[in-house]
PDB file of N, CA and C in Angstrom:
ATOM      1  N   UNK A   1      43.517 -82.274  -9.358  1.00  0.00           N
ATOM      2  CA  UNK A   1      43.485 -81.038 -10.104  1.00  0.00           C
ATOM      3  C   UNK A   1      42.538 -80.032  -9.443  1.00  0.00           C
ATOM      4  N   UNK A   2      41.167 -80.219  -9.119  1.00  0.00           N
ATOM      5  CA  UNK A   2      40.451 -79.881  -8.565  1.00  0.00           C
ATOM      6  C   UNK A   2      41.152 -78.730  -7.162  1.00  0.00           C
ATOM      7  N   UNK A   3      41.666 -80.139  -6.184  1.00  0.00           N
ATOM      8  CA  UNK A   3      42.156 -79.481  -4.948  1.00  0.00           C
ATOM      9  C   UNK A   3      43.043 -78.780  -5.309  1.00  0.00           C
ATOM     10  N   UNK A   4      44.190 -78.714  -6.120  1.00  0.00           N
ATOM     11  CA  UNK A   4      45.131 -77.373  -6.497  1.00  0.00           C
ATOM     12  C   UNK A   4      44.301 -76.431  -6.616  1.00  0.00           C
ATOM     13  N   UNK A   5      43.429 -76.390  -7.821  1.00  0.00           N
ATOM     14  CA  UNK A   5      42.958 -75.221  -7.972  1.00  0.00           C
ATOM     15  C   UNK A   5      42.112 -74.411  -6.613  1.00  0.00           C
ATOM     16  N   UNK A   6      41.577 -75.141  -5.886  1.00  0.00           N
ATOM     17  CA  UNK A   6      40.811 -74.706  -4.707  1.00  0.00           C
ATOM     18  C   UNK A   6      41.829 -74.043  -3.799  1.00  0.00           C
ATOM     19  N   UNK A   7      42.848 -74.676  -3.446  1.00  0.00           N
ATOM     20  CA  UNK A   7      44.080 -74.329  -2.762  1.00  0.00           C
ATOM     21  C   UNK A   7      44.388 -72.880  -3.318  1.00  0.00           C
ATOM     22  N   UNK A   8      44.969 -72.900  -4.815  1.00  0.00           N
ATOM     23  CA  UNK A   8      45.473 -71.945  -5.111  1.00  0.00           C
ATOM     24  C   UNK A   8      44.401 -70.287  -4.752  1.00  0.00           C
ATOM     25  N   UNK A   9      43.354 -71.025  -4.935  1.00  0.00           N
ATOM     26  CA  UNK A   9      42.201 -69.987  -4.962  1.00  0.00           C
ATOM     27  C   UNK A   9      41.498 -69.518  -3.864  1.00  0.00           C
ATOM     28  N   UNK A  10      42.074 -70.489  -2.754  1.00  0.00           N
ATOM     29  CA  UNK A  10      42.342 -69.994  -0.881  1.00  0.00           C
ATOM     30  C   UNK A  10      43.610 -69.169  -0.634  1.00  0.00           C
ATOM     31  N   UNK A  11      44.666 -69.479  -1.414  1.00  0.00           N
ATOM     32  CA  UNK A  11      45.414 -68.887  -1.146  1.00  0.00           C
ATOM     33  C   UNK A  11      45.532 -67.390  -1.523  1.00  0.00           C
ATOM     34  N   UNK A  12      45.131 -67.033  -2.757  1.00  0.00           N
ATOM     35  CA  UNK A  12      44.776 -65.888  -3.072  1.00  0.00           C
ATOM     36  C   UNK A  12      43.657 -65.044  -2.639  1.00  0.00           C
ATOM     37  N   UNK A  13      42.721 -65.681  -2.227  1.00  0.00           N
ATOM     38  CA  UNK A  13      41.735 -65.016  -1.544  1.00  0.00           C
ATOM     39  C   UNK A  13      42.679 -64.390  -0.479  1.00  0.00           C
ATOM     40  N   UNK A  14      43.205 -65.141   0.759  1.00  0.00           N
ATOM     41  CA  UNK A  14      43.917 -64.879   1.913  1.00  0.00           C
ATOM     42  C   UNK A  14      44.786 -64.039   1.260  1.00  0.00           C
ATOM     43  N   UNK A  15      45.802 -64.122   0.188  1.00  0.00           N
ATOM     44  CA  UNK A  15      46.626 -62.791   0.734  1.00  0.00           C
ATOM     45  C   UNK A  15      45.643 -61.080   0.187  1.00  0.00           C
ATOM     46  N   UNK A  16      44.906 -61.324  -0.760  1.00  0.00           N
ATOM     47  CA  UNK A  16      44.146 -60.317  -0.867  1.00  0.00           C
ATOM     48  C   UNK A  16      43.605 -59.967   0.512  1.00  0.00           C
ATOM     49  N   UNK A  17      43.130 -60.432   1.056  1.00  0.00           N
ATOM     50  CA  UNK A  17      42.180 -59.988   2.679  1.00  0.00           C
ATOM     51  C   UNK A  17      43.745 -59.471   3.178  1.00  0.00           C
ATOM     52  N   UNK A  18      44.157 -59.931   3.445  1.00  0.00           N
ATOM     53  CA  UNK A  18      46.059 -59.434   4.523  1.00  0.00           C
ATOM     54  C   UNK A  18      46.308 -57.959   3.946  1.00  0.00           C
ATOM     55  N   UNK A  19      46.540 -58.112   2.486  1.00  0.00           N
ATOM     56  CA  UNK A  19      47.028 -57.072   2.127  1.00  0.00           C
ATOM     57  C   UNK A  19      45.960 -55.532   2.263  1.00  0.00           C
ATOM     58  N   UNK A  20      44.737 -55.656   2.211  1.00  0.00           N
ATOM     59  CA  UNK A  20      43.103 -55.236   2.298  1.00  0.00           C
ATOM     60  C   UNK A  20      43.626 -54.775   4.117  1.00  0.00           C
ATOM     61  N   UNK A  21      43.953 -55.544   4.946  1.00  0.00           N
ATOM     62  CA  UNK A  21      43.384 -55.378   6.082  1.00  0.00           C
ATOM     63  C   UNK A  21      45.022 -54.316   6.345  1.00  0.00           C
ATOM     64  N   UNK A  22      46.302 -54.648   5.983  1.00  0.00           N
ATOM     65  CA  UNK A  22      47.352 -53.648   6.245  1.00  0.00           C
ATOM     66  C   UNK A  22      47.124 -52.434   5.691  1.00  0.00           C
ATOM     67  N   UNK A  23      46.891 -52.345   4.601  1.00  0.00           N
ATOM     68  CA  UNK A  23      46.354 -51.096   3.609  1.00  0.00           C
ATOM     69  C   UNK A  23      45.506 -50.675   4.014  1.00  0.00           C
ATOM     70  N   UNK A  24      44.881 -50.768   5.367  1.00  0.00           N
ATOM     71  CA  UNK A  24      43.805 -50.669   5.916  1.00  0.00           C
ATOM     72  C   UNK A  24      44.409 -49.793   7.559  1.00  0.00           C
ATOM     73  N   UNK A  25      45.551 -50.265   7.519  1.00  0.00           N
ATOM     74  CA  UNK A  25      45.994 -49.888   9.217  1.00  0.00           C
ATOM     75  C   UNK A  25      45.987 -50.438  10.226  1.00  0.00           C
ATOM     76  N   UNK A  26      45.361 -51.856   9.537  1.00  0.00           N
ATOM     77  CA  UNK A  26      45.145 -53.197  10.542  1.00  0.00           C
ATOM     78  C   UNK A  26      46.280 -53.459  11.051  1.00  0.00           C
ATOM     79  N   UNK A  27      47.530 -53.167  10.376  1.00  0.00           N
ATOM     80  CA  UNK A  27      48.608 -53.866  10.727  1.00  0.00           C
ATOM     81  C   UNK A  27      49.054 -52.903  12.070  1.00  0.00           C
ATOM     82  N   UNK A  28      48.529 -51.620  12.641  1.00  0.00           N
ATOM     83  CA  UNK A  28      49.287 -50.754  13.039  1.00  0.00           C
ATOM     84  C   UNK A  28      50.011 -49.868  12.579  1.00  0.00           C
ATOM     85  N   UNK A  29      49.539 -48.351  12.954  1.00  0.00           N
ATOM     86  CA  UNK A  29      50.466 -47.495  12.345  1.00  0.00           C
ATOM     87  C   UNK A  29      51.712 -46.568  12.833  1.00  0.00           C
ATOM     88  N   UNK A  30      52.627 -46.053  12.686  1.00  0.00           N
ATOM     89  CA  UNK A  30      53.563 -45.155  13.155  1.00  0.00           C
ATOM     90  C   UNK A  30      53.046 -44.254  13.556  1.00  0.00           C
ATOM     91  N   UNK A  31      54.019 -43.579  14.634  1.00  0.00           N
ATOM     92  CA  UNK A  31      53.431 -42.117  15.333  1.00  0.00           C
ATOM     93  C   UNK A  31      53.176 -41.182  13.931  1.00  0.00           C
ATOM     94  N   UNK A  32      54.389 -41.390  12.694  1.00  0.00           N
ATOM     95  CA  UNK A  32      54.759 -40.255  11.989  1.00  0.00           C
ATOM     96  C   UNK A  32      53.103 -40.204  10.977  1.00  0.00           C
ATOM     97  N   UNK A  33      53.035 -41.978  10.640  1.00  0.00           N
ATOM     98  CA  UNK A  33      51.778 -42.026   9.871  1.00  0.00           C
ATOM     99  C   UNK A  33      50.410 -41.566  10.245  1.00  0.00           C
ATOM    100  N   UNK A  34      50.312 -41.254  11.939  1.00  0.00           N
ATOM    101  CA  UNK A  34      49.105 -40.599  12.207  1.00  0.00           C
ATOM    102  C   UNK A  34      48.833 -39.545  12.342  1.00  0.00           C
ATOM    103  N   UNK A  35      50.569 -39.197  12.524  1.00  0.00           N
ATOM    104  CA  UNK A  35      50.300 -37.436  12.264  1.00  0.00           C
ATOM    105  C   UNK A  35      50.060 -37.196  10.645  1.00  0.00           C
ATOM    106  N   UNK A  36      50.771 -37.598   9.408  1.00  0.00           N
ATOM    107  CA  UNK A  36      50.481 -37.224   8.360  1.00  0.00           C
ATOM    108  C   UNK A  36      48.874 -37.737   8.158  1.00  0.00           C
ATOM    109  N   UNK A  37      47.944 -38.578   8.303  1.00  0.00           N
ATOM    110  CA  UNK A  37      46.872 -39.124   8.371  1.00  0.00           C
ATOM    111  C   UNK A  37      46.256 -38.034   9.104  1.00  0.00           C
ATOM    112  N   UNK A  38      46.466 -37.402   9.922  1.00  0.00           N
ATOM    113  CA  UNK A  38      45.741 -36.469  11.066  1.00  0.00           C
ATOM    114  C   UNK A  38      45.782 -35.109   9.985  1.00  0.00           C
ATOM    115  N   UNK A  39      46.730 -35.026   9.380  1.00  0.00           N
ATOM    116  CA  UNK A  39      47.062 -33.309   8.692  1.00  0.00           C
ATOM    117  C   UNK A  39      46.225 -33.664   7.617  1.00  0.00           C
ATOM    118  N   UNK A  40      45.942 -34.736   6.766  1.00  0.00           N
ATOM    119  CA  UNK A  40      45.228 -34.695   5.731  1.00  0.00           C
ATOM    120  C   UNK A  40      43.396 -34.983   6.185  1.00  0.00           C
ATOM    121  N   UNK A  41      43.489 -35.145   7.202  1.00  0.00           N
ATOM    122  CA  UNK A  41      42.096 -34.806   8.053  1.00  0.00           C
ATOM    123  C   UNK A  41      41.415 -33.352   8.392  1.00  0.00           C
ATOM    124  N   UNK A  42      42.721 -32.926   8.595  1.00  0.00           N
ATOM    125  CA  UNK A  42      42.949 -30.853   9.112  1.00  0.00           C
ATOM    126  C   UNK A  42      42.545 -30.677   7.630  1.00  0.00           C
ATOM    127  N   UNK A  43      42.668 -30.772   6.419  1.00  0.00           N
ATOM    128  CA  UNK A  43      42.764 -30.431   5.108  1.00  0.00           C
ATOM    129  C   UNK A  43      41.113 -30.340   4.658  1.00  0.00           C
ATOM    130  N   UNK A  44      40.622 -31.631   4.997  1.00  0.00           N
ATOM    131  CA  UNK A  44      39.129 -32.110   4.378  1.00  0.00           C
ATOM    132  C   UNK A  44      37.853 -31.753   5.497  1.00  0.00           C
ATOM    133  N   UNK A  45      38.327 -31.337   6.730  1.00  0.00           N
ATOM    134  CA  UNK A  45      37.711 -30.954   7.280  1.00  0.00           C
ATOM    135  C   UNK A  45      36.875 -32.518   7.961  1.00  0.00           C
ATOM    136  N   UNK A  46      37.569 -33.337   7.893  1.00  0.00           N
ATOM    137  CA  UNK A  46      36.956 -34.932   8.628  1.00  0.00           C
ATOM    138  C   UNK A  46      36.885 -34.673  10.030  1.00  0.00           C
ATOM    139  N   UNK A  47      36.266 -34.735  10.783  1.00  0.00           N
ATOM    140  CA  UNK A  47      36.395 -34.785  12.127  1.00  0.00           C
ATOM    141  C   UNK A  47      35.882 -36.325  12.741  1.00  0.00           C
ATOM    142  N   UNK A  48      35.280 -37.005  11.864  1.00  0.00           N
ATOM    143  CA  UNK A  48      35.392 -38.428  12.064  1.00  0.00           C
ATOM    144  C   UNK A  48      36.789 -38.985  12.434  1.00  0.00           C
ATOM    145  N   UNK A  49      37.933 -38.827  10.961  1.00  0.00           N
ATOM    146  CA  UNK A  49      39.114 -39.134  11.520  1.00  0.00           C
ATOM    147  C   UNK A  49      39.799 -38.377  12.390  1.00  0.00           C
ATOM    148  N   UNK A  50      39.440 -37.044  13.180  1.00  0.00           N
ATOM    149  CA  UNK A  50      40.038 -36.811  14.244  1.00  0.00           C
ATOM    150  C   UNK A  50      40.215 -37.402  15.509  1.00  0.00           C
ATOM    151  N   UNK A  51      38.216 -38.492  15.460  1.00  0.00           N
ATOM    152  CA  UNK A  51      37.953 -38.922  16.850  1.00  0.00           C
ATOM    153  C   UNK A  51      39.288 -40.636  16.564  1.00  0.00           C
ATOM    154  N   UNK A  52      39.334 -41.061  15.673  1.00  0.00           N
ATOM    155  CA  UNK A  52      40.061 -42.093  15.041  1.00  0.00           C
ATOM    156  C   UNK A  52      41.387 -41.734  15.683  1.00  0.00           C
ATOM    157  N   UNK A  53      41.956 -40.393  15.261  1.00  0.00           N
ATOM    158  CA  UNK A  53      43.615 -40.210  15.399  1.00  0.00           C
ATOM    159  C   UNK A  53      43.928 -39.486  16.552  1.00  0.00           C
ATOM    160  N   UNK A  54      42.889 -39.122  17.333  1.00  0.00           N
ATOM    161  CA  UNK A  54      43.580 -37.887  18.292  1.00  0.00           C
ATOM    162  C   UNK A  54      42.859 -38.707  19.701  1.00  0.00           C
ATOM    163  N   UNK A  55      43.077 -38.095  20.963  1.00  0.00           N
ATOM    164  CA  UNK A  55      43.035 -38.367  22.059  1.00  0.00           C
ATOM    165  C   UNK A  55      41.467 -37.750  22.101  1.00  0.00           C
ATOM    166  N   UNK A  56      40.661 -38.212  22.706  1.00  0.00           N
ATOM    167  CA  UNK A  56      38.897 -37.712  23.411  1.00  0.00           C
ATOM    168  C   UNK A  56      38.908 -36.205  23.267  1.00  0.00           C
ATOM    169  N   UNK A  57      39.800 -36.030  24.396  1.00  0.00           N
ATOM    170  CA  UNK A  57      40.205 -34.475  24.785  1.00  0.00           C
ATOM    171  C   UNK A  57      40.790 -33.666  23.480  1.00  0.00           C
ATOM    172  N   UNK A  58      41.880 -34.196  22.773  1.00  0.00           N
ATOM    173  CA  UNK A  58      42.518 -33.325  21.529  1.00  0.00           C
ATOM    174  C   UNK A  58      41.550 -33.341  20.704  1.00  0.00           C
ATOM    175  N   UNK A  59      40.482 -34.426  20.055  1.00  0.00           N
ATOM    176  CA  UNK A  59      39.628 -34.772  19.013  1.00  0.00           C
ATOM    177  C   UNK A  59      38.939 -33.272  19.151  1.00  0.00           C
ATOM    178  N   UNK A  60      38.319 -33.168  21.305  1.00  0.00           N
ATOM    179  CA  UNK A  60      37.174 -31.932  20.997  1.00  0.00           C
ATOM    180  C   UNK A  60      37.662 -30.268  20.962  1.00  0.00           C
ATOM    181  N   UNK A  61      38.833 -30.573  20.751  1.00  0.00           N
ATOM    182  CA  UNK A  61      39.564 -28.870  20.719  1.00  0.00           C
ATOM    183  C   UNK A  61      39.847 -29.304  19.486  1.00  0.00           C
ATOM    184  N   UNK A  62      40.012 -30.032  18.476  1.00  0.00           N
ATOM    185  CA  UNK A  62      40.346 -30.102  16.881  1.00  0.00           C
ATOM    186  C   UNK A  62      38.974 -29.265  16.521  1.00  0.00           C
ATOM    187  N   UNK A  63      37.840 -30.168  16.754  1.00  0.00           N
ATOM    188  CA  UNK A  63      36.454 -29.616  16.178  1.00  0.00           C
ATOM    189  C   UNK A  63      36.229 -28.192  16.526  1.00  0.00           C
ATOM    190  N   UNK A  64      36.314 -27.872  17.549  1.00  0.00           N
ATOM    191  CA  UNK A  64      36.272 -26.541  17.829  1.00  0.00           C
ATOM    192  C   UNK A  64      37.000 -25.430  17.118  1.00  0.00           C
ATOM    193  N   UNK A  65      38.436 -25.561  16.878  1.00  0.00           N
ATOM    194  CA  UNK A  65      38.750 -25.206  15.990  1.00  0.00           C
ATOM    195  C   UNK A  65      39.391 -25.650  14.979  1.00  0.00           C
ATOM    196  N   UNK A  66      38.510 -26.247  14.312  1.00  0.00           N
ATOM    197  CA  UNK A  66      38.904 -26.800  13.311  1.00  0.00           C
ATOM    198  C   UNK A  66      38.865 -26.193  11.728  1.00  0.00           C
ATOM    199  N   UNK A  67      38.326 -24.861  11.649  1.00  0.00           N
ATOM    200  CA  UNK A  67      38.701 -24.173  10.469  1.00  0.00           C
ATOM    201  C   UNK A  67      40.111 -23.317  10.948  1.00  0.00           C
ATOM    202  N   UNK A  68      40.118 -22.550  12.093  1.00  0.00           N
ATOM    203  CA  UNK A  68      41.552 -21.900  12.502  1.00  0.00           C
ATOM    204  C   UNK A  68      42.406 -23.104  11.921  1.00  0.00           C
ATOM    205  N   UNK A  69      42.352 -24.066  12.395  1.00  0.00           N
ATOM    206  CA  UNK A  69      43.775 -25.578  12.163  1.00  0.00           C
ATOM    207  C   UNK A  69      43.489 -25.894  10.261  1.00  0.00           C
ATOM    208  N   UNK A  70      42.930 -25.567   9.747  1.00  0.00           N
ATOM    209  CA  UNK A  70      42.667 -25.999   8.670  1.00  0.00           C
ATOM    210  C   UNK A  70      43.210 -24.776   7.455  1.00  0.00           C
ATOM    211  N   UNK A  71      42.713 -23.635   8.235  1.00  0.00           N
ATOM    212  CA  UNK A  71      43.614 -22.539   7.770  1.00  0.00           C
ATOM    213  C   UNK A  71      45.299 -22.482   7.704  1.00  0.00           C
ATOM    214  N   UNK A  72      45.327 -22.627   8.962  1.00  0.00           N
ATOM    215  CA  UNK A  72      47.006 -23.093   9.401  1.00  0.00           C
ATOM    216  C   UNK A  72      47.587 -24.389   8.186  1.00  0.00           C
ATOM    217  N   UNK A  73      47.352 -25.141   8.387  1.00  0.00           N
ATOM    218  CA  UNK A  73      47.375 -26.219   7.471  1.00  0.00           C
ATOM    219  C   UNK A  73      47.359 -25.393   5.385  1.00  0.00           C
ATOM    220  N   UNK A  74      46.739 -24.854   5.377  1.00  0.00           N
ATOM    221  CA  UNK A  74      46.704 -23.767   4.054  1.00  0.00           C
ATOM    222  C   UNK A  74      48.318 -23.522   4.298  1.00  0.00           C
ATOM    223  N   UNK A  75      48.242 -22.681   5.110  1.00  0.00           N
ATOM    224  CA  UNK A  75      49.387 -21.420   5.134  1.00  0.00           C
ATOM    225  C   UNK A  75      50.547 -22.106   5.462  1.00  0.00           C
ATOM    226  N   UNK A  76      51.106 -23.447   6.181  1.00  0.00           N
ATOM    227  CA  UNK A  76      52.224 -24.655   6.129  1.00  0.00           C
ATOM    228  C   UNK A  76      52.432 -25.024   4.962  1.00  0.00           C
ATOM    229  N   UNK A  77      51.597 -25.420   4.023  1.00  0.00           N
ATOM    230  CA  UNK A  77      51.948 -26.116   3.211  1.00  0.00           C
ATOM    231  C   UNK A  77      51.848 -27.235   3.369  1.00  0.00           C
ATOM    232  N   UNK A  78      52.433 -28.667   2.641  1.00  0.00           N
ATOM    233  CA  UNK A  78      52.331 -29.909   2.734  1.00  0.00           C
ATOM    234  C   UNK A  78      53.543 -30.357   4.116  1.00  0.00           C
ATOM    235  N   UNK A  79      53.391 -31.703   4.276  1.00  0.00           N
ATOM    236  CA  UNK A  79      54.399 -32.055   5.356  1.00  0.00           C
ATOM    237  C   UNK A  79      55.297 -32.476   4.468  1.00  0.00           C
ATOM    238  N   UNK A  80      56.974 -32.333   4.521  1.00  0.00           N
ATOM    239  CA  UNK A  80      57.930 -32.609   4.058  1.00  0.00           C
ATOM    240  C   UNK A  80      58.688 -33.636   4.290  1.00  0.00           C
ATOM    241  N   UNK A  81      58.949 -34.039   5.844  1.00  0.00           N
ATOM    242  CA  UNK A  81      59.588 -34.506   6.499  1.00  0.00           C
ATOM    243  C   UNK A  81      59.235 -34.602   7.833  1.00  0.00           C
ATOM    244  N   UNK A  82      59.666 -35.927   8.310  1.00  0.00           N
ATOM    245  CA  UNK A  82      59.380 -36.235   9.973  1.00  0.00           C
ATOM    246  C   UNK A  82      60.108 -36.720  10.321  1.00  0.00           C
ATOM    247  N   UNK A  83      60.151 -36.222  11.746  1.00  0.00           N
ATOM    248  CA  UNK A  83      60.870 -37.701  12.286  1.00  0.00           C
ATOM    249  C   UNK A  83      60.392 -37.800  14.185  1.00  0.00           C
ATOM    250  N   UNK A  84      59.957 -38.825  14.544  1.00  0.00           N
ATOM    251  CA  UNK A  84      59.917 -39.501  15.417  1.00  0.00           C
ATOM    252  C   UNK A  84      61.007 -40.194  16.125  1.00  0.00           C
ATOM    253  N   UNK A  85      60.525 -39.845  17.790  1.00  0.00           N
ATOM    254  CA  UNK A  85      60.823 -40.759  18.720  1.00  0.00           C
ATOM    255  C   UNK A  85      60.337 -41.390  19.783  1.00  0.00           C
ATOM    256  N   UNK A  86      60.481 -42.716  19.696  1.00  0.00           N
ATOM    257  CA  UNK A  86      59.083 -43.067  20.492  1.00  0.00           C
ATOM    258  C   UNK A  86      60.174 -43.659  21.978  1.00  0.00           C
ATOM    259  N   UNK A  87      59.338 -43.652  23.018  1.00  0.00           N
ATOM    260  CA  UNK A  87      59.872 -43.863  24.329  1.00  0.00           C
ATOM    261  C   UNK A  87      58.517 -44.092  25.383  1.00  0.00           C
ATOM    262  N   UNK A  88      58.439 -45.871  25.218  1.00  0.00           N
ATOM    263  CA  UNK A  88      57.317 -46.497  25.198  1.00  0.00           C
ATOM    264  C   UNK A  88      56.108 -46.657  24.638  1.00  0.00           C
ATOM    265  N   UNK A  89      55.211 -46.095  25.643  1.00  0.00           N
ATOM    266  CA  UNK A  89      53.432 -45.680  25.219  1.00  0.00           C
ATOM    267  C   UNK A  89      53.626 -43.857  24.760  1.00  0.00           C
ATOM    268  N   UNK A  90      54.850 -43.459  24.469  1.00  0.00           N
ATOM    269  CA  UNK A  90      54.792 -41.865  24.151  1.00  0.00           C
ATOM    270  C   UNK A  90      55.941 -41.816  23.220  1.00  0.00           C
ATOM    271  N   UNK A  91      55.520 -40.434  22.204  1.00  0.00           N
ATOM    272  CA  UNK A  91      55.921 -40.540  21.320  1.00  0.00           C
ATOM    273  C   UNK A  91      56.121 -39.179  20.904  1.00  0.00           C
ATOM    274  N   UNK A  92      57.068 -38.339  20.128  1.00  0.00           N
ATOM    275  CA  UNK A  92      57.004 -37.417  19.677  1.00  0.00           C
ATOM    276  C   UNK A  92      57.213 -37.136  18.173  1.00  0.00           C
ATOM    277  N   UNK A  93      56.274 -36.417  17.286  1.00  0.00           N
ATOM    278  CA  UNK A  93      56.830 -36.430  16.065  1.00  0.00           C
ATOM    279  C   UNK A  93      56.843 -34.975  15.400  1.00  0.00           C
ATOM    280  N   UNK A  94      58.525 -34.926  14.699  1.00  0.00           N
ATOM    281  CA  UNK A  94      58.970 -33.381  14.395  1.00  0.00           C
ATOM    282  C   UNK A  94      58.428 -33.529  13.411  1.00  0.00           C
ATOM    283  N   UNK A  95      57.525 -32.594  12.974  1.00  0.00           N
ATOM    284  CA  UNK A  95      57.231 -32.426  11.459  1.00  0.00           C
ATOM    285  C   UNK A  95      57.758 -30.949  10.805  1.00  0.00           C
ATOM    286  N   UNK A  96      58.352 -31.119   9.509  1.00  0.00           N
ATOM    287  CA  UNK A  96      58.717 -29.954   9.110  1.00  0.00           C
ATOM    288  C   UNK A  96      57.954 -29.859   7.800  1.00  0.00           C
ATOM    289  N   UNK A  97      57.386 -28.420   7.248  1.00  0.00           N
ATOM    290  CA  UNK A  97      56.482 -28.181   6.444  1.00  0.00           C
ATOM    291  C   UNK A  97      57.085 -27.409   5.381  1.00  0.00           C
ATOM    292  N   UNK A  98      56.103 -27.317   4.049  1.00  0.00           N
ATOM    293  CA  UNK A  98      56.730 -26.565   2.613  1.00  0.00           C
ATOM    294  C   UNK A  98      57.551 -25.196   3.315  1.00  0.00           C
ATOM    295  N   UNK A  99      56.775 -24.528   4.243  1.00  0.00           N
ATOM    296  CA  UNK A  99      56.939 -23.453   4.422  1.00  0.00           C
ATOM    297  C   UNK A  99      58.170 -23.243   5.383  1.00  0.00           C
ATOM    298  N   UNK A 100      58.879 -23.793   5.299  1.00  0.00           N
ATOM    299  CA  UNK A 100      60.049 -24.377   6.719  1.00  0.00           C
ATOM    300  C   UNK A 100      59.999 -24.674   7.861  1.00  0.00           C
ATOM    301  N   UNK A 101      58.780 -23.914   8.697  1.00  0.00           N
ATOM    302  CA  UNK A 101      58.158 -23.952   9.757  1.00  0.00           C
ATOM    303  C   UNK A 101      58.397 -26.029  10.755  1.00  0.00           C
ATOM    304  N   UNK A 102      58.336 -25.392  11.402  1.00  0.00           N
ATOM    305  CA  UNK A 102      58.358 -27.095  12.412  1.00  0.00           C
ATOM    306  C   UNK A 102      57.315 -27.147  13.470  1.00  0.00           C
ATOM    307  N   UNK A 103      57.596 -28.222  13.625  1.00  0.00           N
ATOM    308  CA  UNK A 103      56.202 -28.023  14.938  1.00  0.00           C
ATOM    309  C   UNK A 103      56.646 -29.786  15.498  1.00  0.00           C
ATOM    310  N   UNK A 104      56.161 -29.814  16.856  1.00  0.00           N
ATOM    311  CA  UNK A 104      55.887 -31.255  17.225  1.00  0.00           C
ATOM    312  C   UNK A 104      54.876 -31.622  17.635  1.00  0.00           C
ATOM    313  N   UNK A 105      54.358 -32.566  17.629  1.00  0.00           N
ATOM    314  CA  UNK A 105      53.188 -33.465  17.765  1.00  0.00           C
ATOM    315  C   UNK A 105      53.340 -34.480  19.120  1.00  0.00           C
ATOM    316  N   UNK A 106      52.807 -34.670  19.953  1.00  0.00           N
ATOM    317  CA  UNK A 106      52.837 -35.359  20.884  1.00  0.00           C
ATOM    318  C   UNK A 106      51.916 -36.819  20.903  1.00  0.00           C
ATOM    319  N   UNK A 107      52.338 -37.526  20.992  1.00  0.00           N
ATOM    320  CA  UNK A 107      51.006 -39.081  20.785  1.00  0.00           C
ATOM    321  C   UNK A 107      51.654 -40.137  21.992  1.00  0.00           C
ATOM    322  N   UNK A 108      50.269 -40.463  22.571  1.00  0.00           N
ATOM    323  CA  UNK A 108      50.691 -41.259  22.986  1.00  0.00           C
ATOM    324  C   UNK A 108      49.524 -42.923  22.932  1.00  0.00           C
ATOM    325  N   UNK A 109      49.934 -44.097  23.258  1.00  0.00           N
ATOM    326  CA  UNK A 109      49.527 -45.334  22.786  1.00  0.00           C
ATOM    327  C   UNK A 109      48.401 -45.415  23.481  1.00  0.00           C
ATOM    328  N   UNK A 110      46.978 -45.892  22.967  1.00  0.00           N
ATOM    329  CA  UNK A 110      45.867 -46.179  23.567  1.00  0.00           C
ATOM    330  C   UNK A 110      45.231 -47.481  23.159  1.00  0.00           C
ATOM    331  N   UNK A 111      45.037 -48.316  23.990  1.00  0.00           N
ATOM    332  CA  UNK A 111      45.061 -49.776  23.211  1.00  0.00           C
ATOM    333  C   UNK A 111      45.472 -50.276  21.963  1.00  0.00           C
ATOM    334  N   UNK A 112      46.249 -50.122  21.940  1.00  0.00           N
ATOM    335  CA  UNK A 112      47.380 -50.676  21.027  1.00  0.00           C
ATOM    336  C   UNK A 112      47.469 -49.504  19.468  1.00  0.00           C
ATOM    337  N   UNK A 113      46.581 -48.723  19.877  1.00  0.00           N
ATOM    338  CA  UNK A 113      47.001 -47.543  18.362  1.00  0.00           C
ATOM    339  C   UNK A 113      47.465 -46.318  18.977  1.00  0.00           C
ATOM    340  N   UNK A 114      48.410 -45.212  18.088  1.00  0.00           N
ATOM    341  CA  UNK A 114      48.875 -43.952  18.434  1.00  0.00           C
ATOM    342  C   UNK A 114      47.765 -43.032  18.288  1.00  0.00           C
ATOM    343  N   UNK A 115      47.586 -42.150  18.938  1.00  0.00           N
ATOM    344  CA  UNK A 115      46.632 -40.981  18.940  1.00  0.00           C
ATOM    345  C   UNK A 115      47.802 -39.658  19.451  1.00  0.00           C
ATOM    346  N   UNK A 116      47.407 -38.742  18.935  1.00  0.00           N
ATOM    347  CA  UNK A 116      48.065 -37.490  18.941  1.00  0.00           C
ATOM    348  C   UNK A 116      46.874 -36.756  20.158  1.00  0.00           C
ATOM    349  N   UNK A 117      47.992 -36.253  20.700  1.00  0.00           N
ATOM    350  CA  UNK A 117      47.595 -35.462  22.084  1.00  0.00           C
ATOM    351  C   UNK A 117      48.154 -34.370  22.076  1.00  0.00           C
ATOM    352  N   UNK A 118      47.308 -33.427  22.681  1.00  0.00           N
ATOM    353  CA  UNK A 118      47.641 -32.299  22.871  1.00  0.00           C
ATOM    354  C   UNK A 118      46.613 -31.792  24.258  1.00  0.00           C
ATOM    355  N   UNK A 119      47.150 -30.425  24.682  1.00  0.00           N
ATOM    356  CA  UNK A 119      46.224 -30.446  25.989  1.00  0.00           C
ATOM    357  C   UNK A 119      46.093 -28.715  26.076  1.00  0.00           C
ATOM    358  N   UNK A 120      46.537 -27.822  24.505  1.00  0.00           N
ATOM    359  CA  UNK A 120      46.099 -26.880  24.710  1.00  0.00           C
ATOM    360  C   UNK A 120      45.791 -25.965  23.700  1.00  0.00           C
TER     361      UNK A 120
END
């Protein structure tokens, strides 16, 4: 009786931690999820999660202007719709906004996570 209950109570521990560590991004995320993750960064003004989602180089032109992009982000609206295509370590993702407007996002793979790049 004992060992069931111990069992059962390993077992639940473990899927709590799994589910903790995906809900987390442990599992890996989509190009599309780091761009929406990246826009709600543009929103709060995080530049922590910029160095997280964007390339070295894109992270230090986010900060720089990062109220212009945050403004922009105002005047878009929310993201509506995406869609991605990935073609290897690179990736592109269409995002279309409240405001109809589109734009693409460029990312490409850096030890094993997507970061959004840009170079201007």
């Amino acid at each position: 009786m004992r060992k069931t209950l111990f069992r059962a109570g390993l077992i639940g521990i473990m899927l709590v931690i799994g589910l903790a560590i995906i809900g987390c991004g442990g599992g890996g995320s989509s190009p599309s999820t780091v761009v929406k993750r990246l826009y709600t960064a543009i929103e709060k003004g995080d530049t922590k999660a910029y160095n997280e989602l964007m390339t070295p180089e894109a992270a230090s032109m986010m900060i720089m202007f990062g109220e212009k992009a945050k403004g922009q982000v105002e005047k878009t609206g929310k993201i509506v719709k995406t869609e991605e295509e990935i073609d290897g370590d690179t990736a592109t993702v269409k995002v279309t906004f409240e405001d109809g407007n589109t734009e693409d996002f460029e990312l490409v793979k850096k030890d094993g996570k997507w970061k959004v790049n840009f170079d201007k």
